[in-house]
C-alpha atoms as a PDB file:
ATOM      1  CA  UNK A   1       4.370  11.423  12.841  1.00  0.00           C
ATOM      2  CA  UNK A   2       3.831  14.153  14.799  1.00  0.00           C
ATOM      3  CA  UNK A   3       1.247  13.731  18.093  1.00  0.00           C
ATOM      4  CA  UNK A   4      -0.502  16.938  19.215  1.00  0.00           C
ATOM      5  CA  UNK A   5      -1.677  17.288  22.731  1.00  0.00           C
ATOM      6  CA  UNK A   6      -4.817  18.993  21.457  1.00  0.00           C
ATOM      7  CA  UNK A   7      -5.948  16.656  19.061  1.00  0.00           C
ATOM      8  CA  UNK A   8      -7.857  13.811  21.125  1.00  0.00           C
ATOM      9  CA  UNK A   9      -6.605  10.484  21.263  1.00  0.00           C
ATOM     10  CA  UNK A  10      -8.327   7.872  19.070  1.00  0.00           C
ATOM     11  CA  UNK A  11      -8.927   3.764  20.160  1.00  0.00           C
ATOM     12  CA  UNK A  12      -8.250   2.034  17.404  1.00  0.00           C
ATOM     13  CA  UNK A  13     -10.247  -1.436  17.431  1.00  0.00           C
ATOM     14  CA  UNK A  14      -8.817  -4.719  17.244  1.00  0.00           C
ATOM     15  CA  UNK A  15     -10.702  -6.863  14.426  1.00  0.00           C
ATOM     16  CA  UNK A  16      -8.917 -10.349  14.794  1.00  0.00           C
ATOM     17  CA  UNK A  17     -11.327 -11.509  11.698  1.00  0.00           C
ATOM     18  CA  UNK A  18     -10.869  -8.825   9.226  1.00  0.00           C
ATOM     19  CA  UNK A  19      -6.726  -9.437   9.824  1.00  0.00           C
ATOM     20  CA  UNK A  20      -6.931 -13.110   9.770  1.00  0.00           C
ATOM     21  CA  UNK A  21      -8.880 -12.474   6.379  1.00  0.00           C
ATOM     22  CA  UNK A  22      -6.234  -9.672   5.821  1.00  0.00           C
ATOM     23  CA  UNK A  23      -3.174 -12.147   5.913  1.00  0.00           C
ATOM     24  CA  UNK A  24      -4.720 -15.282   3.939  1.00  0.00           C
ATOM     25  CA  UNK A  25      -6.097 -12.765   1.243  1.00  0.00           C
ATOM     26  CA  UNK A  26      -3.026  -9.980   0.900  1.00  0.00           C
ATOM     27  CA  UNK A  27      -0.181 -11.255   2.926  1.00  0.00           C
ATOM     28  CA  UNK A  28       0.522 -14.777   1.755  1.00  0.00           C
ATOM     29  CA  UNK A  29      -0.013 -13.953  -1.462  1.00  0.00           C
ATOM     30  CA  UNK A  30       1.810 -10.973  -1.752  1.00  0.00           C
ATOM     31  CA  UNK A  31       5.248 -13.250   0.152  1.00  0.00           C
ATOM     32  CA  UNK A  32       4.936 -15.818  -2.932  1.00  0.00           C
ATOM     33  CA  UNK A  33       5.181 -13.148  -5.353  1.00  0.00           C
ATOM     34  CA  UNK A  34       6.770 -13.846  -8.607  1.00  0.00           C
ATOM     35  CA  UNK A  35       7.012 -11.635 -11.793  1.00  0.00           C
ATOM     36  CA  UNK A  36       4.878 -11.474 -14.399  1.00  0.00           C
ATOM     37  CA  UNK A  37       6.869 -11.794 -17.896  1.00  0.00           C
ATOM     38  CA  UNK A  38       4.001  -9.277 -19.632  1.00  0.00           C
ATOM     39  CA  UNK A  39       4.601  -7.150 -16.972  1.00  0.00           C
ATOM     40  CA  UNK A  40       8.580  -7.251 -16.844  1.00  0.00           C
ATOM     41  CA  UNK A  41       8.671  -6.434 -20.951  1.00  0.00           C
ATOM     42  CA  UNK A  42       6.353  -4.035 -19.798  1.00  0.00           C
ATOM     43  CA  UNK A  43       8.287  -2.151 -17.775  1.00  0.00           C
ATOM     44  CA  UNK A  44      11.614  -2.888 -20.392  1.00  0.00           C
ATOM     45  CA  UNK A  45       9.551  -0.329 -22.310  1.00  0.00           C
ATOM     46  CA  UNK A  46       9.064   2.512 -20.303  1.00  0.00           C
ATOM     47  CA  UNK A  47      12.210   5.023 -19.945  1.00  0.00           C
ATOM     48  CA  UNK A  48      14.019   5.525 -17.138  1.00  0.00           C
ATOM     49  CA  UNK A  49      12.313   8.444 -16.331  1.00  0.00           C
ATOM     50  CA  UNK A  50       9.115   7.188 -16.538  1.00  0.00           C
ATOM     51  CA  UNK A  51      10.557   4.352 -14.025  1.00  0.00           C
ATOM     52  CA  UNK A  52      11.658   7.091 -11.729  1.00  0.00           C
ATOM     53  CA  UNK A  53       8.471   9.468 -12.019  1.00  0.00           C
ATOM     54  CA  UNK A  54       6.283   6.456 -11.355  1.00  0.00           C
ATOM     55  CA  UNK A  55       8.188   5.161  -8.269  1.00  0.00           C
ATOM     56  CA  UNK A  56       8.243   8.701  -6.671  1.00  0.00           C
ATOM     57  CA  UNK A  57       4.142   8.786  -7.297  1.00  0.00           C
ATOM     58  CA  UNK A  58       3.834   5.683  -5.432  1.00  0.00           C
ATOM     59  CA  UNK A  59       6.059   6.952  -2.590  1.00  0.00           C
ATOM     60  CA  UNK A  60       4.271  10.631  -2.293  1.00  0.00           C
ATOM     61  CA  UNK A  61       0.944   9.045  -2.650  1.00  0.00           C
ATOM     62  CA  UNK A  62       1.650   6.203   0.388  1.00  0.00           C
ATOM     63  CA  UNK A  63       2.979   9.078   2.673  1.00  0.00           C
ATOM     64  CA  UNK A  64      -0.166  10.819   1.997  1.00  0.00           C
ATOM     65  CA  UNK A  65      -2.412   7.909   2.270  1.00  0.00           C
ATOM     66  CA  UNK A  66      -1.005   7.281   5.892  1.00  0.00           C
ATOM     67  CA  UNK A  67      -1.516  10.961   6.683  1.00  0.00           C
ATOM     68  CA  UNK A  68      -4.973  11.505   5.689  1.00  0.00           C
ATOM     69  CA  UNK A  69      -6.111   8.088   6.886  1.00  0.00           C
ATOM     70  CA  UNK A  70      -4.400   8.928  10.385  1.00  0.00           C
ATOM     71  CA  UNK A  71      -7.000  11.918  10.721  1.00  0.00           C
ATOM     72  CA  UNK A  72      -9.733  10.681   9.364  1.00  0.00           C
ATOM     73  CA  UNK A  73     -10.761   7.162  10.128  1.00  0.00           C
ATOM     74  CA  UNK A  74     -12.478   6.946  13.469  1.00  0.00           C
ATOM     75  CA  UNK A  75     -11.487   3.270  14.893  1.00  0.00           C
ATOM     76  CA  UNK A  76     -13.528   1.362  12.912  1.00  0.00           C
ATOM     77  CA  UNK A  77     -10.919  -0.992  10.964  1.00  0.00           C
ATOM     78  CA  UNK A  78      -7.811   0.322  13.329  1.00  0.00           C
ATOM     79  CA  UNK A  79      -5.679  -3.062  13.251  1.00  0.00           C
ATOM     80  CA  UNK A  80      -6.305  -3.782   9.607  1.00  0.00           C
ATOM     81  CA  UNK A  81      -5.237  -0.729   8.003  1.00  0.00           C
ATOM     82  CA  UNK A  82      -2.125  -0.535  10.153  1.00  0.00           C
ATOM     83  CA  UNK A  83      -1.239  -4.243   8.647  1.00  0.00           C
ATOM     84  CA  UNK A  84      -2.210  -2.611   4.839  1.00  0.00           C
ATOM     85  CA  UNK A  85       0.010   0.400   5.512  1.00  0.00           C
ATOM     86  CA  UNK A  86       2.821  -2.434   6.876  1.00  0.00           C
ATOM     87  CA  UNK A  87       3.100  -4.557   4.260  1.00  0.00           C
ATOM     88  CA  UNK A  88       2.930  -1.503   1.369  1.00  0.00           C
ATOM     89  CA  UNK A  89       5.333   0.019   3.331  1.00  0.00           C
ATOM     90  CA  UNK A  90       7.398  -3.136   2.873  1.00  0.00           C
ATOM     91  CA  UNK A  91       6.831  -3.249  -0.796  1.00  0.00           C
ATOM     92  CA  UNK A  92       8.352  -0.111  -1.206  1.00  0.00           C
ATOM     93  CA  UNK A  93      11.094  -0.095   1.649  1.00  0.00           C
ATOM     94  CA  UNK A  94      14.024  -0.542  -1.135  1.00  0.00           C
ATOM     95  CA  UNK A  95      12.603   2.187  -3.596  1.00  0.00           C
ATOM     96  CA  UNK A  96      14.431   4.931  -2.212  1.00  0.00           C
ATOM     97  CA  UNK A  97      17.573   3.708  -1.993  1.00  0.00           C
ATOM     98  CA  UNK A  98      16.744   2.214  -5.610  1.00  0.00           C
ATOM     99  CA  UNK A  99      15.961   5.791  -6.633  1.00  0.00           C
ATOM    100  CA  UNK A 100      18.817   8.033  -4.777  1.00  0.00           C
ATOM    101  CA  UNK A 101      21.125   5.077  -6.703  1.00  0.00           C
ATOM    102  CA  UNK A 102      19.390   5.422  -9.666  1.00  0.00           C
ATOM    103  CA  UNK A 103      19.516   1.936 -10.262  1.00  0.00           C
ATOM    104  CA  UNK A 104      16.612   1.432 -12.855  1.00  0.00           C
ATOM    105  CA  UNK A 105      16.540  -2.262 -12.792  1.00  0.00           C
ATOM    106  CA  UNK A 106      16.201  -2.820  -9.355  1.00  0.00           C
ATOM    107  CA  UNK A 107      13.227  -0.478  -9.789  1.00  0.00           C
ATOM    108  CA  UNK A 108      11.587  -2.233 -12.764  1.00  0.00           C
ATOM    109  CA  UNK A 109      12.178  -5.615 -10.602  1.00  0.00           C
ATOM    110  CA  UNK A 110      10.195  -3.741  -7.423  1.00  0.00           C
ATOM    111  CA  UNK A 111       7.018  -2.412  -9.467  1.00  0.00           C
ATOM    112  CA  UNK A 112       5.067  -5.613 -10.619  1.00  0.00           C
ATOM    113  CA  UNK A 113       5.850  -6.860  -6.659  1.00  0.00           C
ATOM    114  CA  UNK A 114       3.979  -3.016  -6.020  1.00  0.00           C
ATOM    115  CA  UNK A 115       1.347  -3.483  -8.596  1.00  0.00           C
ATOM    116  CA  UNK A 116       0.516  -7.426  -7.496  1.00  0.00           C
ATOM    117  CA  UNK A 117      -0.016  -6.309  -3.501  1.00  0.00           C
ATOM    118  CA  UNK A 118      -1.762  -3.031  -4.450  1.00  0.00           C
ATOM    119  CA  UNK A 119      -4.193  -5.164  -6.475  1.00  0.00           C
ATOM    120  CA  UNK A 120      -4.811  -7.585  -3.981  1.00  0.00           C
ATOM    121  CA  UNK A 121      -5.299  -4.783  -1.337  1.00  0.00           C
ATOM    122  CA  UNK A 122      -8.261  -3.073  -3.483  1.00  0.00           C
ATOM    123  CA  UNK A 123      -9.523  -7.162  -3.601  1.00  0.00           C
ATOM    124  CA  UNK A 124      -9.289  -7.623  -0.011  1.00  0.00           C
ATOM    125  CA  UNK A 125     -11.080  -4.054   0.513  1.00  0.00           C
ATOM    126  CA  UNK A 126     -14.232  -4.936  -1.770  1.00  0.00           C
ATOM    127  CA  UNK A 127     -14.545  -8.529  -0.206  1.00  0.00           C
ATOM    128  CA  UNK A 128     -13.870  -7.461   3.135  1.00  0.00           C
ATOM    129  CA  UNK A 129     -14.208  -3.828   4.108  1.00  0.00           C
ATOM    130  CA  UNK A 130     -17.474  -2.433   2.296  1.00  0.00           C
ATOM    131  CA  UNK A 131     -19.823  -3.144   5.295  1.00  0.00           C
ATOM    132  CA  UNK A 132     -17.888  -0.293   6.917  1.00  0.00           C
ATOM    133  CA  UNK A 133     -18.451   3.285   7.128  1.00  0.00           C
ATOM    134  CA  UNK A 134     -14.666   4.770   6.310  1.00  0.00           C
ATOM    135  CA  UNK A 135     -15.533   1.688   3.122  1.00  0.00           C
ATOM    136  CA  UNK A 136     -15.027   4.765   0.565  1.00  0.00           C
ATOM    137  CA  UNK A 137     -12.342   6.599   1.770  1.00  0.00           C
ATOM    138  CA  UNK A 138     -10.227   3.861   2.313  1.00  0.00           C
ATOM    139  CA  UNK A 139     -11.057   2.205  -1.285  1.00  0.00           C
ATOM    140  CA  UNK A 140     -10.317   5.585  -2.446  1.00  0.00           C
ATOM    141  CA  UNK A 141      -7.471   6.095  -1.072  1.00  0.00           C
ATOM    142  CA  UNK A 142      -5.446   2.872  -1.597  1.00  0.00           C
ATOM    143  CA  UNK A 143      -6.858   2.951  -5.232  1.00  0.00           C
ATOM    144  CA  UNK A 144      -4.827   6.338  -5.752  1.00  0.00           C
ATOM    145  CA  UNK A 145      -1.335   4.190  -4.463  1.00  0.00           C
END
């Protein structure tokens, strides 16, 4: 990330609830994990390719979720979207190497894992986040992961 000397420094806020609700609702969940058997012949179905060009999307569209959330959220929910961004960014830690090795089954094994957290992220968001101002733009933007 790149840190200008122009661009004024923001205080992000530390919301001890909202992470405590954060790690019970998303975190835990999201360690116990275990595949889905609809979702695993799912993803038996889909080519390769389609593998591939739907692990890069998720990649591209976390990098630019970080980015535009970095400029445009004001403080508000500071703590709890750097824990979001953590643990997605754990999700999808192996992908690249999965992808440079094209090894397609190591990809089809990360995806539900993906799918599960990203679904109980946009669940944690509604139930938690809506009071708060940036509540759009952060639904928005994790909903496009």
């Amino acid at each position: 990330m790149i840190f200008r000397k122009d661009v004024p420094m923001k205080q992000v806020d530390f919301n001890q609830e909202l992470l405590d609700a954060f790690i019970e609702q998303v975190q835990k969940p999201y360690l116990k994990f275990t595949s889905d058997r609809k979702l695993t012949m799912y993803l038996q179905i889909k080519s390769n390719q389609e593998v591939l060009d739907e692990c890069k999307d998720h990649l591209d569209n976390f990098f630019q979720l970080q980015r535009e959330l970095y400029f445009q959220i004001n403080n508000t929910m500071g703590n709890v979207l750097f824990a979001c961004c953590a643990l997605v960014a754990d999700a999808l830690h192996n992908v690249t190497d999965h992808i440079l090795n094209l090894d397609f089954e190591s990809l089809r094994a990360e995806l539900p894992k993906f799918w599960f957290l990203k679904a109980m992220l946009l669940k944690y968001i509604d139930n938690n986040l809506e009071h708060h101002k940036e509540y759009d733009l952060v639904k928005n933007k994790f909903y496009k992961l």
